[in-house]
Protein backbone atom coordinates (compact mmCIF):
# COMPACT_ATOMS: atom_id res chain seq x y z
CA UNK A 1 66.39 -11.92 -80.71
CA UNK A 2 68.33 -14.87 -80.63
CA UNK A 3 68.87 -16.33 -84.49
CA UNK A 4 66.36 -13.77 -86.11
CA UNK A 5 67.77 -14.04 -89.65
CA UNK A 6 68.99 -17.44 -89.60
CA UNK A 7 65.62 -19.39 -87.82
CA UNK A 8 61.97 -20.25 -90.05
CA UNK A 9 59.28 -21.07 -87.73
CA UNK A 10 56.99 -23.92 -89.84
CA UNK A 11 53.80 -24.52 -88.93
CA UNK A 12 50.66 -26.79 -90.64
CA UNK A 13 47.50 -26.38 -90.30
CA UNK A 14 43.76 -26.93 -91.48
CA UNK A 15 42.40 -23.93 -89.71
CA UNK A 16 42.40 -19.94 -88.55
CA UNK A 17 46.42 -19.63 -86.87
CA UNK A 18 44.50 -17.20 -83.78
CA UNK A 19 47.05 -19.54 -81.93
CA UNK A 20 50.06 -17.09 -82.78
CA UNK A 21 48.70 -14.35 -80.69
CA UNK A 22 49.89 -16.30 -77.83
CA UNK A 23 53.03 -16.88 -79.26
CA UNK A 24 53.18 -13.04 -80.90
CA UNK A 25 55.92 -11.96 -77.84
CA UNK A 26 58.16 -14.99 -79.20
CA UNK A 27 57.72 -15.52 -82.80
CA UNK A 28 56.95 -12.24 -84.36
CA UNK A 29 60.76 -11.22 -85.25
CA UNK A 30 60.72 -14.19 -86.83
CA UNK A 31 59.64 -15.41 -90.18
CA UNK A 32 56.99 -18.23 -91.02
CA UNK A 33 56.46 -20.88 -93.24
CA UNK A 34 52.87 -22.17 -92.91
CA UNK A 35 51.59 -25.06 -94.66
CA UNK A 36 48.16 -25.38 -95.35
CA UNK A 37 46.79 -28.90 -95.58
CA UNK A 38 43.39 -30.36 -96.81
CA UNK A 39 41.52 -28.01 -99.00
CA UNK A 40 43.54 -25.16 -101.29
CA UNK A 41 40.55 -23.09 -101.59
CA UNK A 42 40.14 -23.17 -97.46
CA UNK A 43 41.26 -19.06 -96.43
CA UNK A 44 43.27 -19.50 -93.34
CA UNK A 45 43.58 -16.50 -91.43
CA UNK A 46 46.38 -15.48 -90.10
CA UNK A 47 47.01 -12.85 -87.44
CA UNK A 48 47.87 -9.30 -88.19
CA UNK A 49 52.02 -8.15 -87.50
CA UNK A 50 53.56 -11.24 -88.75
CA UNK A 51 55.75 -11.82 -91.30
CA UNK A 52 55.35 -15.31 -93.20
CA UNK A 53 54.51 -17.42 -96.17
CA UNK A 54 51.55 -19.50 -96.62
CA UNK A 55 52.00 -22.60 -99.23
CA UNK A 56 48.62 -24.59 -99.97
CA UNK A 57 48.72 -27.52 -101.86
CA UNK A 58 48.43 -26.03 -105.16
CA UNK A 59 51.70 -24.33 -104.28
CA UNK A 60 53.06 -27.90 -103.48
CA UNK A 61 52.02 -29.19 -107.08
CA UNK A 62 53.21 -26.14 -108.56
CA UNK A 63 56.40 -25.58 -107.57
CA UNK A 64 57.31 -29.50 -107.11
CA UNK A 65 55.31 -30.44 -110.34
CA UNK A 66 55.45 -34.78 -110.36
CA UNK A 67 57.64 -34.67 -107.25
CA UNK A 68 55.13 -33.45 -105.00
CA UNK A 69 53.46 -37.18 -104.83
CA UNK A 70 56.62 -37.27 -101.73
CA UNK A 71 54.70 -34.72 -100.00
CA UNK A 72 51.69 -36.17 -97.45
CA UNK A 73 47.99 -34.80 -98.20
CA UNK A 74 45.37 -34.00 -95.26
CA UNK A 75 48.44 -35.59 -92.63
CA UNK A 76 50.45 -32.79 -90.58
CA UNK A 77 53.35 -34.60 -92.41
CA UNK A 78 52.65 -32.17 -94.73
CA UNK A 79 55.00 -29.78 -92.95
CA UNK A 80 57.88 -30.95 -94.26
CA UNK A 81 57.19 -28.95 -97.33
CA UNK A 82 58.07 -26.06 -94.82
CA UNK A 83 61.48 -27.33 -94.44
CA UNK A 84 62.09 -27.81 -97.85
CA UNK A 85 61.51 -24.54 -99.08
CA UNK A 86 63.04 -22.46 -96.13
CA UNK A 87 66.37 -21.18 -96.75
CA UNK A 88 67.41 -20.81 -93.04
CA UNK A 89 70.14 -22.41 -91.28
CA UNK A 90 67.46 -23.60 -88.19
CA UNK A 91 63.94 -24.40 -87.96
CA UNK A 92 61.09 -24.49 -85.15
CA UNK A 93 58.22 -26.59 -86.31
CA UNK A 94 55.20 -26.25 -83.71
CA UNK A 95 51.42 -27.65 -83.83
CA UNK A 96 48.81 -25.08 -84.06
CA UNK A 97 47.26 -26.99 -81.28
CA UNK A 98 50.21 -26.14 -78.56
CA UNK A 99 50.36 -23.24 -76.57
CA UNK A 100 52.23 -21.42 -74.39
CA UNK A 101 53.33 -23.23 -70.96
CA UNK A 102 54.41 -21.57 -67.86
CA UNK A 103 57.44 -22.97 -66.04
CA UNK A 104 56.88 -24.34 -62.25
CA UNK A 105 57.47 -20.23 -60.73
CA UNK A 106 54.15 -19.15 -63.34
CA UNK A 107 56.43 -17.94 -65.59
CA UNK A 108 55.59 -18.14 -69.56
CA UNK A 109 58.20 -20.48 -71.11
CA UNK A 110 59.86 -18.72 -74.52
CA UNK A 111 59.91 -22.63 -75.88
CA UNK A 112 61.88 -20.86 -79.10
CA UNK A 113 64.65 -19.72 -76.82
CA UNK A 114 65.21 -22.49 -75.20
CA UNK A 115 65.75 -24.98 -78.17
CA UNK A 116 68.18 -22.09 -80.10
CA UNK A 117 70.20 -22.69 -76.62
CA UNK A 118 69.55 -26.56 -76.98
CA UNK A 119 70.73 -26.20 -80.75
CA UNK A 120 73.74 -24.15 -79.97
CA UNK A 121 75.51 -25.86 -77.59
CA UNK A 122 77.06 -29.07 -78.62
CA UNK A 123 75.94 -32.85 -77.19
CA UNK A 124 77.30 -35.54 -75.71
CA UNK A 125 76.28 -38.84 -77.35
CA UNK A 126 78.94 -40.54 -76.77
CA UNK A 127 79.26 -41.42 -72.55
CA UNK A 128 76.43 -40.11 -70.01
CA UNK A 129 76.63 -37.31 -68.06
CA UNK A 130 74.84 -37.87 -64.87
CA UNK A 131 74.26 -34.28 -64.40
CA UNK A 132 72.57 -33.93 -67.68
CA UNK A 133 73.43 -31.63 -70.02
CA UNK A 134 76.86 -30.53 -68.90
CA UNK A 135 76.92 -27.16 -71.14
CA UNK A 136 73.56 -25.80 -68.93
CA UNK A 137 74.45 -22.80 -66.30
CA UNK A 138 74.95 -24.81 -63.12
CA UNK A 139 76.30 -27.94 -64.19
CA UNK A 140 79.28 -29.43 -66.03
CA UNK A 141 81.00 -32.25 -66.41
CA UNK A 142 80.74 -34.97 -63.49
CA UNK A 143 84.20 -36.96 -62.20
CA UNK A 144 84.94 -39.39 -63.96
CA UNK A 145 83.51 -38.17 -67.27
CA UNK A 146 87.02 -38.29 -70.53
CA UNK A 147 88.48 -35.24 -70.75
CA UNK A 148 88.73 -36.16 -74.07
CA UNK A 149 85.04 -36.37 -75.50
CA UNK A 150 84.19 -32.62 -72.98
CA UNK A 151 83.95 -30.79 -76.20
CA UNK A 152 81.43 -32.57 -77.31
CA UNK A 153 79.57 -32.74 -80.64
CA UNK A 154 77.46 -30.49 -83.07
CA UNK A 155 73.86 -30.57 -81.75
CA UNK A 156 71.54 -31.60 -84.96
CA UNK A 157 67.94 -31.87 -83.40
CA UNK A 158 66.24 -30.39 -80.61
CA UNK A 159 63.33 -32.63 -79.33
CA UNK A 160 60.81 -30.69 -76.86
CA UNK A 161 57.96 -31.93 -74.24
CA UNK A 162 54.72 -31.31 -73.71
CA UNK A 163 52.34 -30.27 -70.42
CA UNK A 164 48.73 -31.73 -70.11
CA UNK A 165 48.04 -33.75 -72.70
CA UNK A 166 50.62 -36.20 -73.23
CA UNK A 167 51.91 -37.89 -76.43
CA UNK A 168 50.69 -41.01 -76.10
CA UNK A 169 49.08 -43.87 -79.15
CA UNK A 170 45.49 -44.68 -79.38
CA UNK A 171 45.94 -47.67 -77.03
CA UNK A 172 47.01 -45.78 -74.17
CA UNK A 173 45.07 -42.74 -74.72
CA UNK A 174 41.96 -45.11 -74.18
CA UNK A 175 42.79 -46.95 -70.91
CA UNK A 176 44.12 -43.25 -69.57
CA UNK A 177 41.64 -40.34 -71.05
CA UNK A 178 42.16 -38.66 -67.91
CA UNK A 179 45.69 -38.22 -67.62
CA UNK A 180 47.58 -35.60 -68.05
CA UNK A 181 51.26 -34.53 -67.72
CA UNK A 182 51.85 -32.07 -65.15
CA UNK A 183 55.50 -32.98 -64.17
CA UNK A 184 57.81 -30.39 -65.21
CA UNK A 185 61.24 -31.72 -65.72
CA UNK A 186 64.05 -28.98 -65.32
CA UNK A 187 66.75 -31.18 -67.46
CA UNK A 188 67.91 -31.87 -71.00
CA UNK A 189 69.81 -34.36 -72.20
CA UNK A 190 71.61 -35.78 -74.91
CA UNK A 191 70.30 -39.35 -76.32
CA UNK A 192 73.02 -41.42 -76.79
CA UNK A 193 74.42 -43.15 -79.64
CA UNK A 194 72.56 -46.37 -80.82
CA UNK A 195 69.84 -45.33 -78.90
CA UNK A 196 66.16 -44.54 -81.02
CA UNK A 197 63.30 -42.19 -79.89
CA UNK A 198 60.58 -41.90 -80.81
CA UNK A 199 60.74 -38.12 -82.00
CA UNK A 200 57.19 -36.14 -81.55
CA UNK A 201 56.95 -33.06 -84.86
CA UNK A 202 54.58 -31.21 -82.26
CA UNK A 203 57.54 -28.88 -80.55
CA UNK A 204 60.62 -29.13 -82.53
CA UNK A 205 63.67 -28.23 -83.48
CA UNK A 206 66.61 -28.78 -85.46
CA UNK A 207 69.74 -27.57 -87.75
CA UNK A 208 68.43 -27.88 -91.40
CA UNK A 209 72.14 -27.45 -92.24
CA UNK A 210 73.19 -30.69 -90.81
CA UNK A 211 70.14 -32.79 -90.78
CA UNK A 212 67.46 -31.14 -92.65
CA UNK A 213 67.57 -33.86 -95.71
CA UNK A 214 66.83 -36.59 -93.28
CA UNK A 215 63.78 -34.53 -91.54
CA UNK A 216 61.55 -36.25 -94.53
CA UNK A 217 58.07 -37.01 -92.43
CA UNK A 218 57.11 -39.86 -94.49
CA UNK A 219 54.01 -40.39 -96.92
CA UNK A 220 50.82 -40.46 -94.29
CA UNK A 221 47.52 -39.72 -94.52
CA UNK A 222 45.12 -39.28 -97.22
CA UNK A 223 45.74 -42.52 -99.67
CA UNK A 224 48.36 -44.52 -97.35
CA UNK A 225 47.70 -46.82 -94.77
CA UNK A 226 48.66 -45.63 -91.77
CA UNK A 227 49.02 -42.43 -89.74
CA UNK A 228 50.64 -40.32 -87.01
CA UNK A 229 54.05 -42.33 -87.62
CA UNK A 230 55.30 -39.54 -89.96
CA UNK A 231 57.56 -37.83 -87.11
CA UNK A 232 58.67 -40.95 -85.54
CA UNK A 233 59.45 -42.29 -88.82
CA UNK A 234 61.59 -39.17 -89.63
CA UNK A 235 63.39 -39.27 -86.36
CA UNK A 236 64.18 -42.79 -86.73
CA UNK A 237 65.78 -41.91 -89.57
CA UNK A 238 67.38 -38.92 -88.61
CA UNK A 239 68.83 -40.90 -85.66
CA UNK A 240 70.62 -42.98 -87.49
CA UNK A 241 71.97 -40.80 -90.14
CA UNK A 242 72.89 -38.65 -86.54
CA UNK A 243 74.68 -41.41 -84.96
CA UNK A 244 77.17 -42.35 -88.06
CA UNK A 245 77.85 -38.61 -88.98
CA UNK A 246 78.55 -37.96 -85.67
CA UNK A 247 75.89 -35.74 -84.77
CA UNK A 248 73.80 -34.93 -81.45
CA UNK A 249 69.96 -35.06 -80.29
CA UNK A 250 68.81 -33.51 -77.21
CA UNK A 251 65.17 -33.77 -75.80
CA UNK A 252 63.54 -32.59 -72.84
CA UNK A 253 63.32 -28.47 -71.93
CA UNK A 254 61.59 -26.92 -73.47
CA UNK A 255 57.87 -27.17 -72.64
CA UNK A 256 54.49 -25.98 -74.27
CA UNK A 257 51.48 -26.91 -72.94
CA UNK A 258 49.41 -29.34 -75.17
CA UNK A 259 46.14 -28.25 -75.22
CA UNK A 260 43.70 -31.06 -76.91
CA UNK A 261 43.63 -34.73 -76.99
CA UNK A 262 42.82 -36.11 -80.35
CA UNK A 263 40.05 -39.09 -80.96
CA UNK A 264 41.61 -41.91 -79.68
CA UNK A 265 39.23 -43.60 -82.17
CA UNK A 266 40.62 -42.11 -85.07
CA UNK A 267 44.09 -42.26 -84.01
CA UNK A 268 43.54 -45.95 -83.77
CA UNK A 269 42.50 -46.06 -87.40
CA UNK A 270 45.55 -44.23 -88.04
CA UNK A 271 47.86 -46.25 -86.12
CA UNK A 272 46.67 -49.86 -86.52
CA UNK A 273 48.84 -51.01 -88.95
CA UNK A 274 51.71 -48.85 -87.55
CA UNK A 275 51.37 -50.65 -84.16
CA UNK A 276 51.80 -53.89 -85.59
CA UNK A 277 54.36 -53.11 -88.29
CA UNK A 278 56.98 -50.96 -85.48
CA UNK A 279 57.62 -54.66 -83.89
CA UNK A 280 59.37 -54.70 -87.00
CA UNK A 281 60.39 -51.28 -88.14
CA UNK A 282 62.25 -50.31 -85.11
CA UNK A 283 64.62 -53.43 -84.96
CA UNK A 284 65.17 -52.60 -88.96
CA UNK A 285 66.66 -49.51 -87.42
CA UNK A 286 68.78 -50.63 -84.23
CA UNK A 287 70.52 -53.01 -87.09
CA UNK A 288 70.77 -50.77 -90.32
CA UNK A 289 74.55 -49.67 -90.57
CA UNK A 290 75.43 -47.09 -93.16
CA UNK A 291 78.44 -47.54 -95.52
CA UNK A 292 81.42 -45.21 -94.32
CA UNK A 293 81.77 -43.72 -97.70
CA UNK A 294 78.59 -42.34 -96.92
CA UNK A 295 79.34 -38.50 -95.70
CA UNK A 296 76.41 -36.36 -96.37
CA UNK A 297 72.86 -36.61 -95.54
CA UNK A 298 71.71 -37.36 -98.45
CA UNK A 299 74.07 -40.11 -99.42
CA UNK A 300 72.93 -41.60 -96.22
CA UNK A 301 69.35 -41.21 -96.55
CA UNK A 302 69.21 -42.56 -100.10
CA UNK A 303 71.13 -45.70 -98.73
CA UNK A 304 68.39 -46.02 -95.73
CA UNK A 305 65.89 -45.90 -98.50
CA UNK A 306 67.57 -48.48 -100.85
CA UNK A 307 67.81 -50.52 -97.15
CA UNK A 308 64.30 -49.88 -96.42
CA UNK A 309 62.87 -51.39 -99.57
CA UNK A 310 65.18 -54.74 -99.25
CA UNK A 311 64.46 -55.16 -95.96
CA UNK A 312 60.99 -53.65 -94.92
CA UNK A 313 59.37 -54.04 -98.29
CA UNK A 314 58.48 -57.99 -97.35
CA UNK A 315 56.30 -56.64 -94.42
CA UNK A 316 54.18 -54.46 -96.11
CA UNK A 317 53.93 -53.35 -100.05
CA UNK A 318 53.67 -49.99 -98.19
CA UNK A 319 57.47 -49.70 -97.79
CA UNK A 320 58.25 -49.69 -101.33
CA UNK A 321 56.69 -46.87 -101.75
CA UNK A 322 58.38 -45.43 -99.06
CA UNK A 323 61.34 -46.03 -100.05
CA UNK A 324 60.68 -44.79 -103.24
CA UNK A 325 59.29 -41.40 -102.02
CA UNK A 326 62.01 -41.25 -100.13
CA UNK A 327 64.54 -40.67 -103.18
CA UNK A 328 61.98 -38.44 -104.83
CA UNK A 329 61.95 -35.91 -101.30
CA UNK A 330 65.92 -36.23 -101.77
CA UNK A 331 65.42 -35.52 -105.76
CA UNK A 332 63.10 -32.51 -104.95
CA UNK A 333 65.32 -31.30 -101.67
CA UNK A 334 68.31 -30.91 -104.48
CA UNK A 335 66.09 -29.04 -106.62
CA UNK A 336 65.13 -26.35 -104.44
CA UNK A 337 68.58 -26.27 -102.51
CA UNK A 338 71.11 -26.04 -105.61
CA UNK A 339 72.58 -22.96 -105.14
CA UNK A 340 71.19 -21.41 -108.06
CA UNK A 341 68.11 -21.50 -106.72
CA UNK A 342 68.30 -19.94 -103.35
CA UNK A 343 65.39 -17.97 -103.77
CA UNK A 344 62.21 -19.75 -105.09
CA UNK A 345 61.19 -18.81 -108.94
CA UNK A 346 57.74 -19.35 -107.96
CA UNK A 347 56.52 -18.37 -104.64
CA UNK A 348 53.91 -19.16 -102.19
CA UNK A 349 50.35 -18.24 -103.04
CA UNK A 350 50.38 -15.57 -100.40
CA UNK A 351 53.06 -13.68 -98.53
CA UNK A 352 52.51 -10.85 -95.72
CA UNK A 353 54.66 -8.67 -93.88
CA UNK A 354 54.92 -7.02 -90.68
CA UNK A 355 56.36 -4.38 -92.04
């Protein structure tokens, strides 16, 4: 299998994971990070024959001590925990909600597979290539297109697609209940520079190596105002910090097929303030420039936050504490990713094996 020893699969969830036997022909060589959200004492079961850790939030306190206020509670932001921790070069974050989709010939659709190939072939962010990704088998670079920008650049994030029920907000889910995707799209391509997204944490993936510091999902859910913005907000982010390191993000292929539409109710709880606010956020971000002295991650994404408190701070008091859990995820990051502590001192509250 493509990547076994250098790919974590994380996954959150509130509930029993009965999901993975779908998934058991794909992701059982591989190892899993699963973070529990909501209540500690909750047992999630998880199926027999794979090998993974399980982190509740007890963990999260533990090993994180004060830090862990960076860390979102009963929000699937809580995820990012997974990333933190892992010690792989690449990571596949999936909803326990998603399933398995089957291509247009009935196929299944190995999802993982595809984004390792989406990962490991490099992306062209810089000038369009009509023909999409030029590096697929059957395509390549059209006429016209420099000779001198073919070899392209490293490929940071992955971004995958969804059948049936689409990724829409609360507004749109309730004029549209009914609809569903069922267009399957046989391209990927490369967003180009300058250009935002906004990035869906539901089927995922991307080079922890290169981008991982910036994959910070926000602080959502229980205690904040606003919801469901935590993987747009991390792939605005990530975006930028993409686009002045000179980085690449690809979305389309691959597919999984969505399988429940949340309350558009709820979401719209969630989302109200976020709805308003984004008029405002997402300008922030097609502006924000990054000093050039600025050459890792996480000197970038401490000067986003220090940008994101000047300038977003007057629209909500929200963004100052944002901004300021946004240095304490890049505080804890360099705790747990110093190279003397490459393997955790204190471990998840429970571990299995396939073995």
């Amino acid at each position: 299998m493509a990547l076994k020893d250098e790919l974590d699969i994380v996954i959150p969830t509130i509930r029993n994971l009965d999901f993975l036997e779908m998934w058991r022909p794909f992701f059982q060589p591989y190892h899993l990070i699963i973070v529990q959200d909501g209540d500690p004492s909750k047992v999630i079961n998880v199926p027999k024959g794979f090998d993974y850790e399980l982190y509740n939030r007890n963990d999260i306190n533990r090993i994180l001590g004060p830090k862990a206020s960076c860390i979102s509670f009963k929000d699937s932001a809580c995820r990012c925990f997974g990333y933190m921790v892992s010690k792989k070069k690449y990571i596949y974050t999936i909803d326990d909600d998603c399933f398995v989709a089957k291509d247009p010939s009935g196929k299944d659709i190995n999802a993982l597979e595809q984004h390792i190939k989406n990962l490991l072939s490099p992306s062209t962010p810089f000038f369009f290539n009509t023909l999409y990704d030029p590096y697929t088998e059957g395509a390549d670079f059209v006429r016209g297109y420099p000779f001198s920008l073919r070899e392209g650049v490293p490929t940071a994030i992955s971004h995958g697609l969804w059948l049936n029920i689409p990724d829409y907000d609360a507004p749109t889910q309730l004029v549209k209940p009914a609809e569903r995707n069922t267009r399957y799209v046989n391209a990927v391509l490369t967003i180009p520079k300058s250009t935002l997204f906004p990035m869906c944490g539901m089927n995922l993936a991307f080079n922890r190596e290169l981008i991982g510091p910036a994959m910070y999902f926000g602080l959502m859910g229980d205690g904040q105002p606003i919801g469901r913005y935590d993987d747009m907000w991390a792939g605005w982010c990530c975006k930028v910090i993409c686009d002045h390191l000179g980085y690449g993000v690809k979305t389309g292929l691959p597919y999984i097929w969505h399988s429940k539409a949340s309350n558009p109710f709820v979401n719209l709880k969630k989302e109200y303030k976020g709805i308003f606010w984004q008029e405002e956020i997402i300008p922030f971000f097609q502006k924000v420039t990054l000093p050039k002295d600025a050459t890792t991650v996480e000197h970038c994404y401490i000067e986003l936050a220090k940008q994101v408190k000047d300038k977003l701070s007057s629209v909500d008091p929200y963004f100052t504490k944002l901004a300021d859990a946004m240095v304490t995820w890049i505080d804890a990051w360099g705790d747990l990713n110093a190279p003397a502590n490459a393997v955790l001192a204190n471990g998840p509250s429970k571990v299995d094996s396939k073995k």
